[in-house]
Protein backbone atom coordinates (compact mmCIF):
# COMPACT_ATOMS: atom_id res chain seq x y z
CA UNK A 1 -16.50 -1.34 4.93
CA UNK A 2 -18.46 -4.31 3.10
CA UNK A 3 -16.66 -7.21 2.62
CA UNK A 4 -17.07 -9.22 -0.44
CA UNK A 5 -15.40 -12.38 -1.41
CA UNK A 6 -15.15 -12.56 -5.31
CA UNK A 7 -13.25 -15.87 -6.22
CA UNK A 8 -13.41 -15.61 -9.81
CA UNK A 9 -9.75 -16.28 -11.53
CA UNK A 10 -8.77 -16.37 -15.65
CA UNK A 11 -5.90 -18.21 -15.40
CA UNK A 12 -5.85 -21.86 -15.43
CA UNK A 13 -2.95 -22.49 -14.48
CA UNK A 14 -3.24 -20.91 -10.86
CA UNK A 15 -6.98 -21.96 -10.84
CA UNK A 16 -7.08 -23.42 -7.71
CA UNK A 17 -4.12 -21.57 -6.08
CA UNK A 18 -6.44 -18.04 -5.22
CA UNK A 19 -9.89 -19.16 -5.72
CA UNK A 20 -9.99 -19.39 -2.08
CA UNK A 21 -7.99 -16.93 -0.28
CA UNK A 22 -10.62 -14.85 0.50
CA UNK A 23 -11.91 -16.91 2.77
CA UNK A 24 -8.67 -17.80 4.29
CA UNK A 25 -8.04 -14.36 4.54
CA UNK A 26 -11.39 -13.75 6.84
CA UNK A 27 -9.94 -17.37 8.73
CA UNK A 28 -6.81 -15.25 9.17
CA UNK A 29 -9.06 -12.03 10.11
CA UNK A 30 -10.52 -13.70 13.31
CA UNK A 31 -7.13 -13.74 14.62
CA UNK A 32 -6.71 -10.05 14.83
CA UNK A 33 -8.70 -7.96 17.26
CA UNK A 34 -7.84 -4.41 17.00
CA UNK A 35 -6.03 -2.73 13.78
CA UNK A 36 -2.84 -0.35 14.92
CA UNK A 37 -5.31 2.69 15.28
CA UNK A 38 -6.57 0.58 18.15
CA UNK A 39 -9.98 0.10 16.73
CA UNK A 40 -11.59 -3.44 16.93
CA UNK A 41 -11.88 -6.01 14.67
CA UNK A 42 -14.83 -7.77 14.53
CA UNK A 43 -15.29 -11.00 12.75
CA UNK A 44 -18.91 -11.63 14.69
CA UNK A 45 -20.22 -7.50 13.57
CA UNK A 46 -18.65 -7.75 9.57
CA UNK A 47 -20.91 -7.48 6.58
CA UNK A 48 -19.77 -10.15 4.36
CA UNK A 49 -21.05 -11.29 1.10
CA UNK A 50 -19.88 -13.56 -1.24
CA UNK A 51 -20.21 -13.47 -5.21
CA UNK A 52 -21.08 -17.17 -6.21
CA UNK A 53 -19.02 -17.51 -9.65
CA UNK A 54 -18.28 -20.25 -11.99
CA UNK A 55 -15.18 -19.79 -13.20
CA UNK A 56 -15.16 -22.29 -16.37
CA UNK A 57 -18.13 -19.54 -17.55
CA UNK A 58 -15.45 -16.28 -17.47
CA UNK A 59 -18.30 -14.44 -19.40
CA UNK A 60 -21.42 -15.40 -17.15
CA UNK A 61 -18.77 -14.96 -14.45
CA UNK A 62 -17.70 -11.54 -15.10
CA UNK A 63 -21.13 -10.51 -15.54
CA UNK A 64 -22.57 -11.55 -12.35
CA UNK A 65 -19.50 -9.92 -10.87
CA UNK A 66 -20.24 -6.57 -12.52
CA UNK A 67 -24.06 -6.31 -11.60
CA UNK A 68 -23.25 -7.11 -8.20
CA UNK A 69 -20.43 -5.07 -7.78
CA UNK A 70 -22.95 -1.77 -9.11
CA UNK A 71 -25.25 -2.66 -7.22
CA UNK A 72 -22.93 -2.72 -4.12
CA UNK A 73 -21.40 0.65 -5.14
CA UNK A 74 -25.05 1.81 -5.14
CA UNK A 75 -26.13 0.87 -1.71
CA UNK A 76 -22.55 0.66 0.43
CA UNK A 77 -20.70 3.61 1.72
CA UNK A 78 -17.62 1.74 0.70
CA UNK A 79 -16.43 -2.16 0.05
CA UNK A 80 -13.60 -4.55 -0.14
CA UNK A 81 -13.47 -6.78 -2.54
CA UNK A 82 -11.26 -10.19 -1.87
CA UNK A 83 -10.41 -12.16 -4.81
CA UNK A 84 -9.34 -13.91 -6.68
CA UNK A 85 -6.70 -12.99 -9.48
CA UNK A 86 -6.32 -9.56 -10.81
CA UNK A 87 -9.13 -10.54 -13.42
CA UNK A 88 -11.74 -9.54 -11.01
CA UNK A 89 -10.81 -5.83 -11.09
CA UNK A 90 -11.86 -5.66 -14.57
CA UNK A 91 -16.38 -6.34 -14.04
CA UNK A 92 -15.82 -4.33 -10.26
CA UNK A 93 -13.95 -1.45 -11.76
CA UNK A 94 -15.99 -1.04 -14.83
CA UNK A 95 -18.77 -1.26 -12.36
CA UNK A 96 -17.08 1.82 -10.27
CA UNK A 97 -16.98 3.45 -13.72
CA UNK A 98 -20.86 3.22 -14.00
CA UNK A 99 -21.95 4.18 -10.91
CA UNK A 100 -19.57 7.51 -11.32
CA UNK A 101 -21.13 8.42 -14.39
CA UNK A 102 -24.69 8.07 -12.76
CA UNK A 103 -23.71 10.28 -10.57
CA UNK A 104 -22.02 12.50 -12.43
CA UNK A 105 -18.54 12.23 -10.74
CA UNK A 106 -15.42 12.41 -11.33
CA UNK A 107 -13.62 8.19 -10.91
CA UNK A 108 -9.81 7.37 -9.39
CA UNK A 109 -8.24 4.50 -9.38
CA UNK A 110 -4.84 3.76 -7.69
CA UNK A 111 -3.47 0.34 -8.41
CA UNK A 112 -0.65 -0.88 -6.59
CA UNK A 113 0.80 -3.67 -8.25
CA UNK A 114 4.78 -5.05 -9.18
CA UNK A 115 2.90 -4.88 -13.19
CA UNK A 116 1.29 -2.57 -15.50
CA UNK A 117 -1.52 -5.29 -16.63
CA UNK A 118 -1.64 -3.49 -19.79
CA UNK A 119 -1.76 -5.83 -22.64
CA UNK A 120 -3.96 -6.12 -25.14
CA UNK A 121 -7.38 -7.94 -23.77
CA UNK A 122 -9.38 -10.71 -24.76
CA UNK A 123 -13.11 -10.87 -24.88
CA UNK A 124 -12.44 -11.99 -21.40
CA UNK A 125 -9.48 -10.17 -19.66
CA UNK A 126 -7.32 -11.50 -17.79
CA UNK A 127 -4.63 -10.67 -14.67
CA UNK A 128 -2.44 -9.63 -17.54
CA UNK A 129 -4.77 -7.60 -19.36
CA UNK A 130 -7.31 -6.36 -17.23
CA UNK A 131 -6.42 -2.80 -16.73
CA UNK A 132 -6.08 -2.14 -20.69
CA UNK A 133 -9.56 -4.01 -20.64
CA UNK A 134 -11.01 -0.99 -18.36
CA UNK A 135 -9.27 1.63 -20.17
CA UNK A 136 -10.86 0.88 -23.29
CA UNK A 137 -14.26 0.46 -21.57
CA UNK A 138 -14.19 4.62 -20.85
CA UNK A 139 -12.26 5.06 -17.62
CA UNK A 140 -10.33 7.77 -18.09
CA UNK A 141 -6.45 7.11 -18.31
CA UNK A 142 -5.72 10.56 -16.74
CA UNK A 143 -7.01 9.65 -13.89
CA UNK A 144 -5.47 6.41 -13.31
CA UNK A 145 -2.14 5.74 -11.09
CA UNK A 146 -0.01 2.34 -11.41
CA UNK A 147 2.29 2.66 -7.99
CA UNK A 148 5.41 0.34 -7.74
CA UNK A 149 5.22 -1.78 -11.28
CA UNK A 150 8.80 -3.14 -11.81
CA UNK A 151 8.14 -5.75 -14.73
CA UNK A 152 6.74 -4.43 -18.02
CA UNK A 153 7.14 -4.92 -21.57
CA UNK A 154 8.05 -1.70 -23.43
CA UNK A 155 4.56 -2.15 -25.62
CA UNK A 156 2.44 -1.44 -22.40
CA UNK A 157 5.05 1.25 -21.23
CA UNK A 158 4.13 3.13 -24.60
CA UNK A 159 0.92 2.48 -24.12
CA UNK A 160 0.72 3.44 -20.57
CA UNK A 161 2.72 7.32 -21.55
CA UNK A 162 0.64 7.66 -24.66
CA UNK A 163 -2.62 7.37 -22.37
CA UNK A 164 -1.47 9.33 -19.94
CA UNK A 165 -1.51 6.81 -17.18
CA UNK A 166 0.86 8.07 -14.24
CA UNK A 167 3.36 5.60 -13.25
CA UNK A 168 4.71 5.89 -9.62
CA UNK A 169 7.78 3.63 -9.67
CA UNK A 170 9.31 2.13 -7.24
CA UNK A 171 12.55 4.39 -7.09
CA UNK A 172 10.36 6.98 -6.37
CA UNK A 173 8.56 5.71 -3.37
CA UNK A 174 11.73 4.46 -1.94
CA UNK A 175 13.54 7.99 -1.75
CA UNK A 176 10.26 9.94 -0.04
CA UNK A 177 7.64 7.12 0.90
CA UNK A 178 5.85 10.24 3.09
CA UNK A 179 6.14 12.86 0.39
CA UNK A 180 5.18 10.48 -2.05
CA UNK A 181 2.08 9.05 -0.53
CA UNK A 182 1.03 12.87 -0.07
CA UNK A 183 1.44 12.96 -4.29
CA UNK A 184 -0.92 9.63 -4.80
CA UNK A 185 -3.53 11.61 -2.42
CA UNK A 186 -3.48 14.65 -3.93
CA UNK A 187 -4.26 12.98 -7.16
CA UNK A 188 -7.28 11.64 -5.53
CA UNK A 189 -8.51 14.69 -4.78
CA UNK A 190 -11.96 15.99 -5.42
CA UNK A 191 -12.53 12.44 -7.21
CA UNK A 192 -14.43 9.20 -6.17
CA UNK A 193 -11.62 6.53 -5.53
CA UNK A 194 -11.09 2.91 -6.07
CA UNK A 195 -7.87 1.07 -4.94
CA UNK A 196 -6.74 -2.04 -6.34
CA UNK A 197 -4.04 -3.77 -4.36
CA UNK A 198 -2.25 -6.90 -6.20
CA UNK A 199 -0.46 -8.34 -3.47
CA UNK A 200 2.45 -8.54 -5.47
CA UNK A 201 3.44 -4.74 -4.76
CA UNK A 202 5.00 -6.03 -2.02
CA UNK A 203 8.42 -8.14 -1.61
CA UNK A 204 8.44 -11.77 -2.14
CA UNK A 205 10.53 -11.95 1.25
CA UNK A 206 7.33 -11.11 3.08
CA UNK A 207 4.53 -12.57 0.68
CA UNK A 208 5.97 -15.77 -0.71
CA UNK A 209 2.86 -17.07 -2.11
CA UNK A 210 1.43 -14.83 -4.96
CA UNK A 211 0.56 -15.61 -8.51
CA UNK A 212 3.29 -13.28 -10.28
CA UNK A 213 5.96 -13.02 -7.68
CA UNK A 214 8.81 -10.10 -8.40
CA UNK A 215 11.70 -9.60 -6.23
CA UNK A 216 12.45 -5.84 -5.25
CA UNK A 217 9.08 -4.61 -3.61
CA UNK A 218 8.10 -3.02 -0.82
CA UNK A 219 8.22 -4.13 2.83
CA UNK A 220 5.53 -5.17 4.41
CA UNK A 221 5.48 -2.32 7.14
CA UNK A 222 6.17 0.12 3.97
CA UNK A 223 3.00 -0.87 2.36
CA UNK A 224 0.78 -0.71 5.69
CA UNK A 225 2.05 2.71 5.75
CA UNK A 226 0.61 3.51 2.28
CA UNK A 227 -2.63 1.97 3.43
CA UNK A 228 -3.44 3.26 6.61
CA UNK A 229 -2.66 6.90 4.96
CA UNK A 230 -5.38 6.19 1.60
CA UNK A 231 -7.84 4.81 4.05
CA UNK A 232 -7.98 8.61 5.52
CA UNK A 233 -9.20 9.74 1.83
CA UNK A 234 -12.85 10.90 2.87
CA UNK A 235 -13.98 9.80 -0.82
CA UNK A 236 -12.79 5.87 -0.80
CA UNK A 237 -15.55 3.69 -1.91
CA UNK A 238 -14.02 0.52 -2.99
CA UNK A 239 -10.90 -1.61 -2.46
CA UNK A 240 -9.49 -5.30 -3.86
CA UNK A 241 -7.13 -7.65 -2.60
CA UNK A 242 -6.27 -9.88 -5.44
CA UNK A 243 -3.45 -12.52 -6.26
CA UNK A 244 -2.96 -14.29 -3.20
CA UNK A 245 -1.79 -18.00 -3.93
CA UNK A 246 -3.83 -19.81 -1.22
CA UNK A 247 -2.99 -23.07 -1.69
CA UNK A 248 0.80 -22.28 -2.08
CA UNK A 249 0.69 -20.42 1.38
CA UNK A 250 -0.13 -23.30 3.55
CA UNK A 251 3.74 -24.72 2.91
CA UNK A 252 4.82 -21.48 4.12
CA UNK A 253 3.54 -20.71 7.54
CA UNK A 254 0.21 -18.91 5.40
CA UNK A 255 2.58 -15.58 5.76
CA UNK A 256 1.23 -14.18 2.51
CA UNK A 257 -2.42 -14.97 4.02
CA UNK A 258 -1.31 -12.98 7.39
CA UNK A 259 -0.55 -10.46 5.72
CA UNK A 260 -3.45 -10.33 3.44
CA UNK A 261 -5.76 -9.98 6.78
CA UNK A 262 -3.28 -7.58 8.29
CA UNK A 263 -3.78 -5.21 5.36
CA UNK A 264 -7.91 -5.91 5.57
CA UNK A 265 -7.61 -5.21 9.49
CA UNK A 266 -6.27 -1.66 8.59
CA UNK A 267 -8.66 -1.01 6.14
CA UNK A 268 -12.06 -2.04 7.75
């Protein structure tokens, strides 16, 4: 997988909180030499990129991100994509969206995330609004899945059934975590995927430091189950990482950052 750090955020308020987590998540990376499949991790053999964006330029920004996110798609069997806030799904998916039409195939996307991100967008999307954003830009709703959201207002719940988004909740994954990864994979089937992982999908007890924290999630060793089964789906070509409070992390023994390399480890 190609690694690419995208530290573009839309939310002032957290500005400086994620803006760098992707590279402490690499930092963290180095630490780790083989995943659990026993394969090694190589800091040293990694293609890594970074997308130079100014974030007080969201438009300019969100360009820049797009054109070099299709043009990644284009020339990389596959890529992960470190942000960041949610925000950065919205150029990199609608990117994915392209480069499926060009080719005349059929786009996934699986977001895991404690949120539906479904509100209505601004020019310039943000965490909040992100996934409406791509909706409206053609991705088709039917073939979009929102595992594990837990805090949603009823307008993007509507919104979401209307549009035939499927919703995966939480309830669901806690009663048959097996038979209901086997669900999310057969809805990937036959389809070019993307997977968008808000870091939030999991428990605040194991990822203190995120930028919409929500109590009832997964475990951690829940979620690298999920992962290590999607990362068998012959027709992944992109991934994100996104909402990782950086700066908040340090206080708290950078757990949140551990994990976020933990999850990259299993995925590269």
């Amino acid at each position: 997988m190609f690694i690419v750090k995208v530290p573009g955020v839309n939310n002032k308020e957290k500005i400086s909180g994620c803006r760098n987590s992707g590279n402490a998540v690499i930092s963290e990376l180095k630490k780790i030499s083989l995943n659990e499949a026993g394969e090694k991790v190589s800091i040293n053999s990694l293609d890594l990129e970074e997308v130079h964006v100014d974030n007080s330029k969201l438009k300019e920004a969100n360009e820049l991100i797009y054109k070099s996110s299709l043009k990644i798609f284009e020339t990389k069997p596959g890529a992960v994509f470190l942000g960041g806030d949610h925000s950065i799904s919205h150029p990199i998916v609608s990117a994915f969206l392209e480069y499926c039409k060009n080719l005349g195939k059929k786009p996934c996307l699986i977001v895991f995330d404690s949120h539906l991100d479904l509100s209505e967008p601004s020019d310039n999307p943000n965490n909040k609004e992100w996934l409406r954003a791509v909706i409206d830009f053609g991705f088709p709703a039917e073939n979009l899945a929102v595992v594990g959201a837990r805090n949603f207002s009823e307008k993007e719940f509507i919104f979401a059934k209307s549009n035939f988004v499927k919703i995966v909740k939480m309830t669901q994954l806690l009663e048959n975590l097996e038979e209901t990864c086997d669900s999310i994979m057969e809805f990937s089937s036959g389809k070019e995927l993307y997977v968008s992982i808000d870091i939030s999908i999991i428990d605040l007890a194991f990822v203190p430091s995120v930028i919409q924290p929500e109590p009832g999630g997964l475990t951690s060793r829940e979620f690298i189950y999920l992962i290590q089964r999607i990362k068998k789906i012959k027709h992944l070509r992109g991934v994100d990482i996104v909402e990782i409070n950086s700066e908040a992390d340090r206080k708290k023994g950078n757990l949140t950052i551990k994990l976020g390399a933990k999850i990259l480890s299993e995925i590269i």
